[in-house]
N, C-alpha and C. Protein backbone atom coordinates (compact mmCIF):
# COMPACT_ATOMS: atom_id res chain seq x y z
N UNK A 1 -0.97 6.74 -48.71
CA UNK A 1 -0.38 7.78 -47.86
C UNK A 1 0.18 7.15 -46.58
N UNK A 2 1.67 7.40 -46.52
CA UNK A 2 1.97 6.63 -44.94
C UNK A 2 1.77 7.53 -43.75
N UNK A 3 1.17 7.05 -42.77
CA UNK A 3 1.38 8.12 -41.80
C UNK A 3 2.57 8.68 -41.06
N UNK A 4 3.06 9.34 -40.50
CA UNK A 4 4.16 9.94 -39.80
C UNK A 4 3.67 10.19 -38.08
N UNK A 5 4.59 8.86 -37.93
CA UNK A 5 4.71 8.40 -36.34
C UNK A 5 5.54 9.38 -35.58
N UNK A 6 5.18 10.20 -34.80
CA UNK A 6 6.24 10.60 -33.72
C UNK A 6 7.15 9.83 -33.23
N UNK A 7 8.61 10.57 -32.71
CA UNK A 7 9.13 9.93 -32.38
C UNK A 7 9.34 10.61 -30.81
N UNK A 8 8.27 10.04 -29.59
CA UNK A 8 8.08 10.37 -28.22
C UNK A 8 9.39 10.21 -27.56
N UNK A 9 9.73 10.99 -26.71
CA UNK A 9 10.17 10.96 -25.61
C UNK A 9 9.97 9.79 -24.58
N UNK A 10 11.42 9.19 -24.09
CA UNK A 10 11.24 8.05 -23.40
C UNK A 10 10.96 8.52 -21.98
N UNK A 11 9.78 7.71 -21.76
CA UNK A 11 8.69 8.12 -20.38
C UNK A 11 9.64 7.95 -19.35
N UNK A 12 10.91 6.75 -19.48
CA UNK A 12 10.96 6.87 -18.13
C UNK A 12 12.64 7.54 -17.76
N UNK A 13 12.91 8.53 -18.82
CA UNK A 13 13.69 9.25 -19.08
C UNK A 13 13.69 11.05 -19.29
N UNK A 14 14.71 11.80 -18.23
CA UNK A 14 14.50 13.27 -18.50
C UNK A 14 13.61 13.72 -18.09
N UNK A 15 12.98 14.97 -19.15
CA UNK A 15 12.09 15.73 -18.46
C UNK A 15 10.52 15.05 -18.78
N UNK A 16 10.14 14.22 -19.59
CA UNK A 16 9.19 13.95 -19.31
C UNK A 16 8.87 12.53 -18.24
N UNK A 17 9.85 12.36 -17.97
CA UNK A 17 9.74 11.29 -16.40
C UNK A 17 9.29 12.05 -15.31
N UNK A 18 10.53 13.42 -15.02
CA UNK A 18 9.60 14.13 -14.01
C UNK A 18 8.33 14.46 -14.22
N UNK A 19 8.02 14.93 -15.50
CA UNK A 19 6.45 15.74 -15.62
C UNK A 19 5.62 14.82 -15.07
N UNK A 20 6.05 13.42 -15.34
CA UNK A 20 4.97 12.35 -15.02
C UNK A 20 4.96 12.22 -13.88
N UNK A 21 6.11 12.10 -13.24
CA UNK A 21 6.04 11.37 -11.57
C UNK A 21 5.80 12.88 -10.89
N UNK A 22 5.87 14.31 -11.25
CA UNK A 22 5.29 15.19 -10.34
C UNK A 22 3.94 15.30 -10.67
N UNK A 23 3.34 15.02 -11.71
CA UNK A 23 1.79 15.10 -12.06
C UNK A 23 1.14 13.62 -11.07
N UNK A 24 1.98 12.84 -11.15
CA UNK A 24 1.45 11.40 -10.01
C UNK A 24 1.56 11.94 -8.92
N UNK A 25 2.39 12.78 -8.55
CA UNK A 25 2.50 13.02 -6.98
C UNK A 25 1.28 14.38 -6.23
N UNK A 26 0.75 14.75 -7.48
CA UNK A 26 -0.46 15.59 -7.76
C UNK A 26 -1.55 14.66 -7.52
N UNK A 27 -2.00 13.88 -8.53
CA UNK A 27 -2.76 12.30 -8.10
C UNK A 27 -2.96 12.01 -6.93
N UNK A 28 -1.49 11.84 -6.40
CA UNK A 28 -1.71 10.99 -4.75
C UNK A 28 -2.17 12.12 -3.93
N UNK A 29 -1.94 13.24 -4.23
CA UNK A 29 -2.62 14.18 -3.17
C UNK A 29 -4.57 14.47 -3.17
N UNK A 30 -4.79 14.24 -4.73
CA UNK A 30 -6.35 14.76 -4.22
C UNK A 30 -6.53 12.95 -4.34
N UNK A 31 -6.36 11.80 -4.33
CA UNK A 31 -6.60 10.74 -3.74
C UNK A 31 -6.57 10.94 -2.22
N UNK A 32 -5.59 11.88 -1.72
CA UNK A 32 -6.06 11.75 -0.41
C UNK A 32 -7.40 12.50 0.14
N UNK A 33 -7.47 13.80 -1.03
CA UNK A 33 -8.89 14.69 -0.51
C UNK A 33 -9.84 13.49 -0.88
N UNK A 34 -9.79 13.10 -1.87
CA UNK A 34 -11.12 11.95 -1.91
C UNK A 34 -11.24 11.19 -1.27
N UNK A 35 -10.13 10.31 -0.79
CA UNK A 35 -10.18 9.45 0.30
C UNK A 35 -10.94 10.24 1.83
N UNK A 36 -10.40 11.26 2.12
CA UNK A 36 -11.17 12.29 3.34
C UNK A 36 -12.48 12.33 3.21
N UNK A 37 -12.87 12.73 2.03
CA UNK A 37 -14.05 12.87 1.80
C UNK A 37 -15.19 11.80 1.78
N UNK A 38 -14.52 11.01 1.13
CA UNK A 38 -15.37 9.31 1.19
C UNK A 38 -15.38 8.64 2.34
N UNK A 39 -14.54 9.10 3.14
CA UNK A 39 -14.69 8.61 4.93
C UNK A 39 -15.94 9.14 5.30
N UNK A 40 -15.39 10.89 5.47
CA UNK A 40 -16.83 11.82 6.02
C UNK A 40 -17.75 11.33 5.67
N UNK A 41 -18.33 11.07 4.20
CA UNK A 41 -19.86 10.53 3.49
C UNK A 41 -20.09 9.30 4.07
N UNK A 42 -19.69 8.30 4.67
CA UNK A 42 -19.49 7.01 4.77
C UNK A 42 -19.88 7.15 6.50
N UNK A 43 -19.05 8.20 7.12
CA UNK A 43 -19.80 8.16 8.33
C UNK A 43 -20.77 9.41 8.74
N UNK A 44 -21.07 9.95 7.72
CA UNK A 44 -22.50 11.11 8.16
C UNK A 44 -23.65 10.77 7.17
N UNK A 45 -23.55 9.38 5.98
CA UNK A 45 -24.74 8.70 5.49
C UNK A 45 -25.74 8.16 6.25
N UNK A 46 -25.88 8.58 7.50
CA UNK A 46 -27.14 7.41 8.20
C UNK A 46 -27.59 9.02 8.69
N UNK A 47 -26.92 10.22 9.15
CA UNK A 47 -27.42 11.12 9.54
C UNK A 47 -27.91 11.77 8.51
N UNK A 48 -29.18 11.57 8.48
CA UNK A 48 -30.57 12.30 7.77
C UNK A 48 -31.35 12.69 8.34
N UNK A 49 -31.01 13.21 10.30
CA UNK A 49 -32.22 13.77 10.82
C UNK A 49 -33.77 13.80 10.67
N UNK A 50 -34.23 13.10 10.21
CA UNK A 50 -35.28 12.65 9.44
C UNK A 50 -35.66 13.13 8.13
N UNK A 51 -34.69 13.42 7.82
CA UNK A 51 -35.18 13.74 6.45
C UNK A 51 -34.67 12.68 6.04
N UNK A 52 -34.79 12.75 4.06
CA UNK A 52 -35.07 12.13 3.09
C UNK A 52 -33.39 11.15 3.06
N UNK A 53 -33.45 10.16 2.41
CA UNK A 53 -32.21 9.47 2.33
C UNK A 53 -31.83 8.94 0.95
N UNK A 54 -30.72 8.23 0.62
CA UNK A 54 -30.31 8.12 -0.45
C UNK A 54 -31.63 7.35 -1.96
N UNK A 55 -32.14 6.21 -0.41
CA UNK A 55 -33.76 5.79 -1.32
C UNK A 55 -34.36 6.68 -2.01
N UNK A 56 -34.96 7.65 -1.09
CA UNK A 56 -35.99 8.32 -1.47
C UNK A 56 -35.25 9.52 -2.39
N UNK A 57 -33.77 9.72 -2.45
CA UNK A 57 -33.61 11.02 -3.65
C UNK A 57 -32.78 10.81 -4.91
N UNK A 58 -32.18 8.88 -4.71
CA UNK A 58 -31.37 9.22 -6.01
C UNK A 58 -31.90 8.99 -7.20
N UNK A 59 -31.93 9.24 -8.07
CA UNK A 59 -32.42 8.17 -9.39
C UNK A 59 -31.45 7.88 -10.42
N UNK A 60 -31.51 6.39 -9.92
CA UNK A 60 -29.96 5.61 -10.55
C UNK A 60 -29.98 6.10 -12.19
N UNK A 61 -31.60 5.59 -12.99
CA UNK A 61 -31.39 5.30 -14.06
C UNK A 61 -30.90 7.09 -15.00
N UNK A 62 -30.84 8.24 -14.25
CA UNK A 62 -29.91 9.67 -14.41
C UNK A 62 -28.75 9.24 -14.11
N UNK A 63 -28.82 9.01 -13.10
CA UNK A 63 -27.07 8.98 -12.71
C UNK A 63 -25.88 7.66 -14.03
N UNK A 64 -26.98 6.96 -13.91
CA UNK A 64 -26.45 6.08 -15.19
C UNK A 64 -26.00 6.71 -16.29
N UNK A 65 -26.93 7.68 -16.63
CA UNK A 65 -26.29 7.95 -18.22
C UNK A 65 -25.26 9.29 -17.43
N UNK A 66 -25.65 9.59 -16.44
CA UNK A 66 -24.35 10.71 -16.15
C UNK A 66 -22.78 9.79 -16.37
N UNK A 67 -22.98 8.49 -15.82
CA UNK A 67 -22.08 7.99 -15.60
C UNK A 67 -21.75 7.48 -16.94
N UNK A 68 -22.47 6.85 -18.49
CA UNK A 68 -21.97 6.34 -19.59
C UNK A 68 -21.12 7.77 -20.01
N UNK A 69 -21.70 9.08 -19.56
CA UNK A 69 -21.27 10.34 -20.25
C UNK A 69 -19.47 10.20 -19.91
N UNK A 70 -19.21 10.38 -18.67
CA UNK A 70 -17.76 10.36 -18.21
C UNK A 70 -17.51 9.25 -18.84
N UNK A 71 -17.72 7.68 -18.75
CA UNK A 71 -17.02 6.44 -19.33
C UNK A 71 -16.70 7.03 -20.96
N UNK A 72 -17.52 7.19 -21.80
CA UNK A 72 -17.53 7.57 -23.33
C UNK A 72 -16.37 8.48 -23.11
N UNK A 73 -16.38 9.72 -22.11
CA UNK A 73 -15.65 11.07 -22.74
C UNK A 73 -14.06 10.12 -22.07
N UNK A 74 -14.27 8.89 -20.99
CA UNK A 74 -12.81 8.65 -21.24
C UNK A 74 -11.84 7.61 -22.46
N UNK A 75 -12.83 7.51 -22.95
CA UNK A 75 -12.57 6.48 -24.39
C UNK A 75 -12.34 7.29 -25.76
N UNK A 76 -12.59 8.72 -25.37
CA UNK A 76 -12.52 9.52 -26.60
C UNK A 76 -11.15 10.13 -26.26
N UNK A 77 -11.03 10.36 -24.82
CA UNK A 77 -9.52 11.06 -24.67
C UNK A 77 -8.29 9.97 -25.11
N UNK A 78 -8.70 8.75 -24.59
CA UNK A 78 -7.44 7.64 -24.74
C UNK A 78 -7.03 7.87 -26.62
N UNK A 79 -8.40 8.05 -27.77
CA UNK A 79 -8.90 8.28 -28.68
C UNK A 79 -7.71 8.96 -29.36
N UNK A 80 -7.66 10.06 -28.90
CA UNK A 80 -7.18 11.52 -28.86
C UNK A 80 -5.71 11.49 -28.88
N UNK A 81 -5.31 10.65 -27.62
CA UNK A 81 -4.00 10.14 -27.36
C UNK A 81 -3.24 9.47 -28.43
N UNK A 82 -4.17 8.51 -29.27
CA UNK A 82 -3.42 7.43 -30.35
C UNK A 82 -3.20 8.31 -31.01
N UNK A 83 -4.33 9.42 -31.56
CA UNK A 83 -3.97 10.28 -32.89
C UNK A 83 -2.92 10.91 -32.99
N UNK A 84 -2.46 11.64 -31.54
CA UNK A 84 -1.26 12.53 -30.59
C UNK A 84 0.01 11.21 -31.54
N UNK A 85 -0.21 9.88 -30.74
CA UNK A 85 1.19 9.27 -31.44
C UNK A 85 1.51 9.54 -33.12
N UNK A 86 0.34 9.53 -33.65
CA UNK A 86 0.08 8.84 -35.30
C UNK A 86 0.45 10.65 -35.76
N UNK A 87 0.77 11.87 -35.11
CA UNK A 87 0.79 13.06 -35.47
C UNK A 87 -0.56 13.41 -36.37
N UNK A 88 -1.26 13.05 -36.10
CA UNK A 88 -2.67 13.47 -36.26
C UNK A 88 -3.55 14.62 -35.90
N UNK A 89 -2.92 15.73 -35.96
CA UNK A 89 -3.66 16.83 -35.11
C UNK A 89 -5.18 17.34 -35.21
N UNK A 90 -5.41 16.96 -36.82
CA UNK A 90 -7.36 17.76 -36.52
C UNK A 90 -7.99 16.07 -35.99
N UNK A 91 -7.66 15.15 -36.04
CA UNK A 91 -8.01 13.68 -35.29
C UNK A 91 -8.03 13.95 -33.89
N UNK A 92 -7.18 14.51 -33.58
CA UNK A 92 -6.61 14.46 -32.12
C UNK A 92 -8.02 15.74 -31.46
N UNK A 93 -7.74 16.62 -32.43
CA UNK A 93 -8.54 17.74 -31.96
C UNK A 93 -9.87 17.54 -32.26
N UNK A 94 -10.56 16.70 -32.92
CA UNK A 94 -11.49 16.23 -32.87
C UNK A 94 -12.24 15.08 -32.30
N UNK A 95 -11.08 14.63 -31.42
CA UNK A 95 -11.72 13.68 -30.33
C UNK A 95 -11.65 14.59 -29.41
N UNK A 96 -10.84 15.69 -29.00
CA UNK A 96 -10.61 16.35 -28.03
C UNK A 96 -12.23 16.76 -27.72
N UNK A 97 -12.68 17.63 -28.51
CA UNK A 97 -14.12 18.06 -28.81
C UNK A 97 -15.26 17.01 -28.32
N UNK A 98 -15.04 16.29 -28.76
CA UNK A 98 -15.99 14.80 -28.67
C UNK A 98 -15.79 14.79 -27.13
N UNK A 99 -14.60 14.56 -26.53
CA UNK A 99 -14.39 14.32 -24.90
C UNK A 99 -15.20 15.52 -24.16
N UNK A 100 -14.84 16.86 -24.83
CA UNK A 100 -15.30 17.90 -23.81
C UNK A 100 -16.83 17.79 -24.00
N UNK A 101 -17.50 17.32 -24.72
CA UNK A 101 -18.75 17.47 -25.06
C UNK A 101 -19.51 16.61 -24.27
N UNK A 102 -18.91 15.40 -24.33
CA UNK A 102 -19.47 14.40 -23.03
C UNK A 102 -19.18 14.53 -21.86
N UNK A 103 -18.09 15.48 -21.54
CA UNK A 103 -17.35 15.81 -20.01
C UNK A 103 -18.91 17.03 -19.76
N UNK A 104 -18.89 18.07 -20.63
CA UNK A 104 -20.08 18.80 -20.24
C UNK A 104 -21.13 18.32 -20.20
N UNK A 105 -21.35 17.90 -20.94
CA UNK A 105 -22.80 16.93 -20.71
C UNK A 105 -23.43 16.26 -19.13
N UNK A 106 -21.83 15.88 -18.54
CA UNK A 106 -21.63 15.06 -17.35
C UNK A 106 -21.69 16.23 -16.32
N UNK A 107 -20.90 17.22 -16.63
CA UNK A 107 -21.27 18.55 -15.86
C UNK A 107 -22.39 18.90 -15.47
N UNK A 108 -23.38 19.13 -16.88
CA UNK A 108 -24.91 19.76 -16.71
C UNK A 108 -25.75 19.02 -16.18
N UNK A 109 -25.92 17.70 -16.30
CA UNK A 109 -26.47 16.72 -15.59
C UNK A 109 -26.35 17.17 -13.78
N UNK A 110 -25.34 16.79 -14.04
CA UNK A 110 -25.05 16.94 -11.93
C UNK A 110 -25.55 18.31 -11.91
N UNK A 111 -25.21 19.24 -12.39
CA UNK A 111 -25.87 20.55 -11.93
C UNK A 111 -27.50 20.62 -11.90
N UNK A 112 -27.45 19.95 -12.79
CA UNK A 112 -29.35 19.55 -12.92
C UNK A 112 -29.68 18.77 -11.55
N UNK A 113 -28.81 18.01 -11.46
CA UNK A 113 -29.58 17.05 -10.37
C UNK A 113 -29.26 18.03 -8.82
N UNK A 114 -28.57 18.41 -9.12
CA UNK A 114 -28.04 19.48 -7.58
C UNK A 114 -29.02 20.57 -7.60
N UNK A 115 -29.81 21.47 -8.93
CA UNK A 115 -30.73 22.26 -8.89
C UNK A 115 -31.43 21.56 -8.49
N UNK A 116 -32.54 20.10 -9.04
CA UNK A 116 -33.22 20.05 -8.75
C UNK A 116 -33.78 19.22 -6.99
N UNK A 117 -32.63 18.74 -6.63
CA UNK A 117 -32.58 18.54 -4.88
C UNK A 117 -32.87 19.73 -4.32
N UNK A 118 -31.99 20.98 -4.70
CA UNK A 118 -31.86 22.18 -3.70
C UNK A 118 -33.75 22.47 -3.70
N UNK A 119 -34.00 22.76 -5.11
CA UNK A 119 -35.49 22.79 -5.48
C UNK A 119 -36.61 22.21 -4.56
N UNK A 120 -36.18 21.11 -4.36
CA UNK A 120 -37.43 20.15 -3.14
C UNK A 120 -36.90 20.17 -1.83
N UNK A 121 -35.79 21.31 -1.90
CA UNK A 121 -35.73 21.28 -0.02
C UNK A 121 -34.82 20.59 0.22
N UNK A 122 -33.94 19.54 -0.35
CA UNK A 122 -32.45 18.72 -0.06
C UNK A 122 -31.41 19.54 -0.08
N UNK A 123 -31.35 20.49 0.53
CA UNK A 123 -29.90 21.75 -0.04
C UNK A 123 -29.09 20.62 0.93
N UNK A 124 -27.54 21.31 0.64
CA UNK A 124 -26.34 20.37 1.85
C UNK A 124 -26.88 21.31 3.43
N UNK A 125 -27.87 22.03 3.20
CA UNK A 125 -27.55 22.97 4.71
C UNK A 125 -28.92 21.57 5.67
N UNK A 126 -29.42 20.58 4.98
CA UNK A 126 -30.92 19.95 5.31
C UNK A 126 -30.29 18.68 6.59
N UNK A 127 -29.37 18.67 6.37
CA UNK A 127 -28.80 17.36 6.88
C UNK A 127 -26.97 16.66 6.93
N UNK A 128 -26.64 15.94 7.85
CA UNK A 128 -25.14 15.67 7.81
C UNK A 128 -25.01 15.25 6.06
N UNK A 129 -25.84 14.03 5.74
CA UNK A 129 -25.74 12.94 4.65
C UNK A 129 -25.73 14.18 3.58
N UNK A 130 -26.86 14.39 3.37
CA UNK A 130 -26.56 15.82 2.41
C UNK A 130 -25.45 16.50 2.30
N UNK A 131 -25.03 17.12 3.32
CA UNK A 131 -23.59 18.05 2.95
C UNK A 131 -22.44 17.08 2.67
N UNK A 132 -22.74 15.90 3.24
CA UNK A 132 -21.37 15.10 2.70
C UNK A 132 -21.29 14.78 1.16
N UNK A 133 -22.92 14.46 0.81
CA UNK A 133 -23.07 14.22 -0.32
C UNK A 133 -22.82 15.18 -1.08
N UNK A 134 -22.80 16.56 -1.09
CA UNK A 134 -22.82 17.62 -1.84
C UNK A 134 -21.33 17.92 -2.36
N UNK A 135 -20.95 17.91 -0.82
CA UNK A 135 -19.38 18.11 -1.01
C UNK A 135 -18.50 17.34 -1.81
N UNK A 136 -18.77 15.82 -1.36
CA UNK A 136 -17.98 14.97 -2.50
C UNK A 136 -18.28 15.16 -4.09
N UNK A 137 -19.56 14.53 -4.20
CA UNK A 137 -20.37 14.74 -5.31
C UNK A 137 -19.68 15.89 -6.03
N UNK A 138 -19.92 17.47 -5.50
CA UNK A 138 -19.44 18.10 -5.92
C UNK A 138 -18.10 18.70 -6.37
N UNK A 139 -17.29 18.31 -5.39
CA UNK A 139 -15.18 18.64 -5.89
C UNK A 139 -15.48 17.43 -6.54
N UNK A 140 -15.67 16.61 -7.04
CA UNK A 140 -15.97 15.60 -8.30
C UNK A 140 -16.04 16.54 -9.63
N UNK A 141 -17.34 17.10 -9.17
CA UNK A 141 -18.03 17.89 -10.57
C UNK A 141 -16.59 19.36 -10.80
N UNK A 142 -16.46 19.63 -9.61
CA UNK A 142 -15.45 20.80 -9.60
C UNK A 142 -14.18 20.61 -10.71
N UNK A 143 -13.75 19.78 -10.25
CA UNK A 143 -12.51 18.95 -11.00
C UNK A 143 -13.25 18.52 -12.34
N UNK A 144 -13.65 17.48 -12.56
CA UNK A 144 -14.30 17.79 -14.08
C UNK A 144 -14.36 19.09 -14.43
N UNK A 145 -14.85 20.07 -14.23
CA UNK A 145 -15.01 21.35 -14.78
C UNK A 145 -13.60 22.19 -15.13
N UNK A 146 -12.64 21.68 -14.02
CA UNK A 146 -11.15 22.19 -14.51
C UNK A 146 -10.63 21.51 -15.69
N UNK A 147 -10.91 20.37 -15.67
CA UNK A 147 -10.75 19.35 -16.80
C UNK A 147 -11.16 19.69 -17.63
N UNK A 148 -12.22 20.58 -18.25
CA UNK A 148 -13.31 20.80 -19.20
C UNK A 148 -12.04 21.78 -19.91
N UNK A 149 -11.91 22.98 -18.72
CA UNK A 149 -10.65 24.26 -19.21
C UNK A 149 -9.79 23.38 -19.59
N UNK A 150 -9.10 22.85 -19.03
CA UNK A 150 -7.68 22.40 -19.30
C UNK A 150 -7.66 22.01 -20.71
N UNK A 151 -8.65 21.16 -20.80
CA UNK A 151 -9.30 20.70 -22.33
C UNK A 151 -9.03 21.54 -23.70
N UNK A 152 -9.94 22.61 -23.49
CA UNK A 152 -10.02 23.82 -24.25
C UNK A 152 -8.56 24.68 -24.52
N UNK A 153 -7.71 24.33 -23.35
CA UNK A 153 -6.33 25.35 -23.70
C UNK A 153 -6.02 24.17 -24.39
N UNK A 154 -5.63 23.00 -24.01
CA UNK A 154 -4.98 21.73 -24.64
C UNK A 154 -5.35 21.44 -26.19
N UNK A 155 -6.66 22.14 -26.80
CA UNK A 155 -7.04 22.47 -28.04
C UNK A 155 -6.43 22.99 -28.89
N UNK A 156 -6.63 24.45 -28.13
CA UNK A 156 -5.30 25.55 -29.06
C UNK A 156 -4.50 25.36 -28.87
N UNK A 157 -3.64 24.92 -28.01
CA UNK A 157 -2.33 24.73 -28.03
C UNK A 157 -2.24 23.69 -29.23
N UNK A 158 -2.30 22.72 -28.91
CA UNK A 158 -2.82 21.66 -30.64
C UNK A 158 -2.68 22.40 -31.22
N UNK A 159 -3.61 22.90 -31.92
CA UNK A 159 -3.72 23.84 -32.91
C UNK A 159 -2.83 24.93 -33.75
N UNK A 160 -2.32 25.51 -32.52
CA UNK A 160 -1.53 26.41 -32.94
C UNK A 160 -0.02 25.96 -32.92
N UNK A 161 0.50 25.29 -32.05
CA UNK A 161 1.63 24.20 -32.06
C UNK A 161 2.11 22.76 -32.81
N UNK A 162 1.12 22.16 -32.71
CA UNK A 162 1.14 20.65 -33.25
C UNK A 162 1.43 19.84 -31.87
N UNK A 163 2.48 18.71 -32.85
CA UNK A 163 2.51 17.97 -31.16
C UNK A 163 4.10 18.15 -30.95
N UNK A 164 4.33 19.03 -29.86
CA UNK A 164 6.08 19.31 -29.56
C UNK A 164 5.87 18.19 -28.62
N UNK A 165 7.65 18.08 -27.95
CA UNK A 165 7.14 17.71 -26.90
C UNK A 165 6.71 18.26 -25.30
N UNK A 166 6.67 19.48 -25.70
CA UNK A 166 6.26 20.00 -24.87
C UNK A 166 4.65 19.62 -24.46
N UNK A 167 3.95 19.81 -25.87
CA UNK A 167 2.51 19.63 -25.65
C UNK A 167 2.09 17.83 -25.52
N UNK A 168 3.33 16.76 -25.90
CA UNK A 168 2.72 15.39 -25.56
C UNK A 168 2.66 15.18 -23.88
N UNK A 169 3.45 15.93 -23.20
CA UNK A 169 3.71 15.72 -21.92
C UNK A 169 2.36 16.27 -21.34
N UNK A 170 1.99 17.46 -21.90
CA UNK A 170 0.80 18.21 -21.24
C UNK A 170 -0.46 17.43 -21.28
N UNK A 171 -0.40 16.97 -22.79
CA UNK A 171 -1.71 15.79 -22.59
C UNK A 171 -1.29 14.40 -22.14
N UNK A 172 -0.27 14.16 -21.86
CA UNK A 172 -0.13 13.06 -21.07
C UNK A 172 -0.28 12.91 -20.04
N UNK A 173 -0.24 14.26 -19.01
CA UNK A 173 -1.13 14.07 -17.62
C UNK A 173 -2.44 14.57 -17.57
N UNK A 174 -3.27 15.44 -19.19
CA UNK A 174 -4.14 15.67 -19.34
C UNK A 174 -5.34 14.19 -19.05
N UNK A 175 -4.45 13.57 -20.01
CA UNK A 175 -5.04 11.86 -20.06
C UNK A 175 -4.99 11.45 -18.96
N UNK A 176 -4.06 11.18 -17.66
CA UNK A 176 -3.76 10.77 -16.94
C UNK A 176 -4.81 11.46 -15.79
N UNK A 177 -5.40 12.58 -15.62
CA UNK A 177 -6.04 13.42 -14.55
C UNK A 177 -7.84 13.11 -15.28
N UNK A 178 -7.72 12.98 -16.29
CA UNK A 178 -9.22 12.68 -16.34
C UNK A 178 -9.95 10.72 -16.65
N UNK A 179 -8.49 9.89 -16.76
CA UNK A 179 -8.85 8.94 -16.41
C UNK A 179 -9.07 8.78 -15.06
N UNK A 180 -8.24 9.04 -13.80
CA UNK A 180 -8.14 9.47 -12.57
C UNK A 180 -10.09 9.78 -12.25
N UNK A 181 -10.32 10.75 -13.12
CA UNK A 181 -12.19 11.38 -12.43
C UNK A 181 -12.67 10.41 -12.89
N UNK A 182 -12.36 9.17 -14.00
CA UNK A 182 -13.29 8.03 -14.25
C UNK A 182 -13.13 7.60 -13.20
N UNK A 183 -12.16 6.74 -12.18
CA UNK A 183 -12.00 6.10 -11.32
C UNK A 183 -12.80 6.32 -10.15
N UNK A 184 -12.13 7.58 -9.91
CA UNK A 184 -13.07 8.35 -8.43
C UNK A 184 -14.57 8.09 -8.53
N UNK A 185 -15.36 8.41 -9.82
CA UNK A 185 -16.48 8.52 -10.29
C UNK A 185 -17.22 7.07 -10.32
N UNK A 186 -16.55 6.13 -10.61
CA UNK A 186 -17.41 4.74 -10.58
C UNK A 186 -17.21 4.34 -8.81
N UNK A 187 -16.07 5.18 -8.57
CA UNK A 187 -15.86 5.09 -6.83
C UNK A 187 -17.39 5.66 -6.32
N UNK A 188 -17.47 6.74 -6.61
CA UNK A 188 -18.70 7.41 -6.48
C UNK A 188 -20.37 6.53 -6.49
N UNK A 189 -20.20 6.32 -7.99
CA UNK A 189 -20.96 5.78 -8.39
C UNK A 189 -21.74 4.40 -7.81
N UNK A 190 -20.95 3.34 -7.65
CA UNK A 190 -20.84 2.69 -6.88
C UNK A 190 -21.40 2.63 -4.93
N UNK A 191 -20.42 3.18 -4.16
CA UNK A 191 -20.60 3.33 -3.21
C UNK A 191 -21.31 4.42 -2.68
N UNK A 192 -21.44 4.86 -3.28
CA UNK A 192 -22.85 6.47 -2.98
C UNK A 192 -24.51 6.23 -3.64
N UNK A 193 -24.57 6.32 -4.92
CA UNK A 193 -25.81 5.77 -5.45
C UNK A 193 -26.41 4.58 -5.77
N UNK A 194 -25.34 3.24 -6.25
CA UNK A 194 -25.88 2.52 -5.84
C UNK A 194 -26.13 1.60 -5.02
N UNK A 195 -25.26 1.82 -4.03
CA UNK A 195 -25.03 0.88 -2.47
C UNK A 195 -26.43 1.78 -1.77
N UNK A 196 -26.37 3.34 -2.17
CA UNK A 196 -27.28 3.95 -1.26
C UNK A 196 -28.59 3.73 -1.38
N UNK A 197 -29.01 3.38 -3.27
CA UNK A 197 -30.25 2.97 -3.48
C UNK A 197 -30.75 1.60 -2.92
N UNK A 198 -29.83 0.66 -3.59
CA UNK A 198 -30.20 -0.74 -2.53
C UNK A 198 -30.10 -0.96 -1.31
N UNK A 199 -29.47 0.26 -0.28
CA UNK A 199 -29.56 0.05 1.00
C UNK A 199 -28.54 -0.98 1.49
């Protein structure tokens, strides 16, 4: 059986050039909310009023598998993408699935870990470091969670369409906005839990 290759739209041509360079120019804007945000955390991390600090509340070896969860769900979207070329649609839609499943996964986790801080008294209202932490941490999780939707329409549309090119463009900044939360996220990861655990 041979497969049947699409024949894509040239990226750096027409309308899917703009889709791309206005979905990048989307990019550079919440790079700048993250960038804002990673300042604030960076200079209200020492204010813990005496309370508790990054030592005493993170626990890397959670945040780890929070973090294999996002790495995996971005290896299933890239996944997703090849099948998109190869016109592969229940492939495509079945990595799609696979991605959202580890994207939620990555969701419930942080919500777990945010219940269970608020739980021992760490709410963002306890301290500067806290609310910075909450806030970033959280439009992190926020955005994943739009990602999760976007996901789910990007399904049916599959589904009920195939791959026009209308819908390669859509998952092409689909791909493009949730490799983006890998980045931010090992940004995260990195300079929040484990710079904060080792001090």
């Amino acid at each position: 059986m041979v497969e049947r290759t699409l024949n894509f739209p040239d990226p750096h041509q027409g309308v899917y050039a703009k889709t791309l360079f206005g979905f990048w120019m989307y990019i550079m804007t919440d790079c700048l909310i993250f960038g804002t945000l990673f300042a604030t955390y960076f200079v209200l991390r020492i204010g813990t009023y005496g309370g508790p600090g990054p030592q005493e509340l993170f626990d890397l070896p959670f945040v780890l598998v929070e973090t294999m969860c996002l790495l995996i769900s971005s290896f299933t979207c890239g996944m997703a993408m090849l099948d998109a070329y190869q016109d592969r649609k229940k492939h495509a839609i079945a990595w799609l699935i696979v991605t959202f499943l580890f994207g939620a996964s990555f969701v419930g986790l942080e919500v777990s870990e945010f219940a269970h801080l608020v739980h021992e008294g760490n709410s963002w209202e306890r301290s500067g470091f806290l609310s910075a932490f909450f806030t970033l941490v959280g439009t992190h999780g926020f955005h994943v969670s739009i990602g999760l939707l976007w996901m789910v329409v990007m399904m049916f549309v599959i589904a009920k369409r195939g791959f026009t090119p209308s819908t390669i463009r859509r998952l092409a900044c689909f791909r493009l906005f949730w490799h983006f939360l890998d980045v931010v996220w090992i940004f995260i990861f990195t300079f929040v839990y484990l710079m904060g655990v080792i001090g």
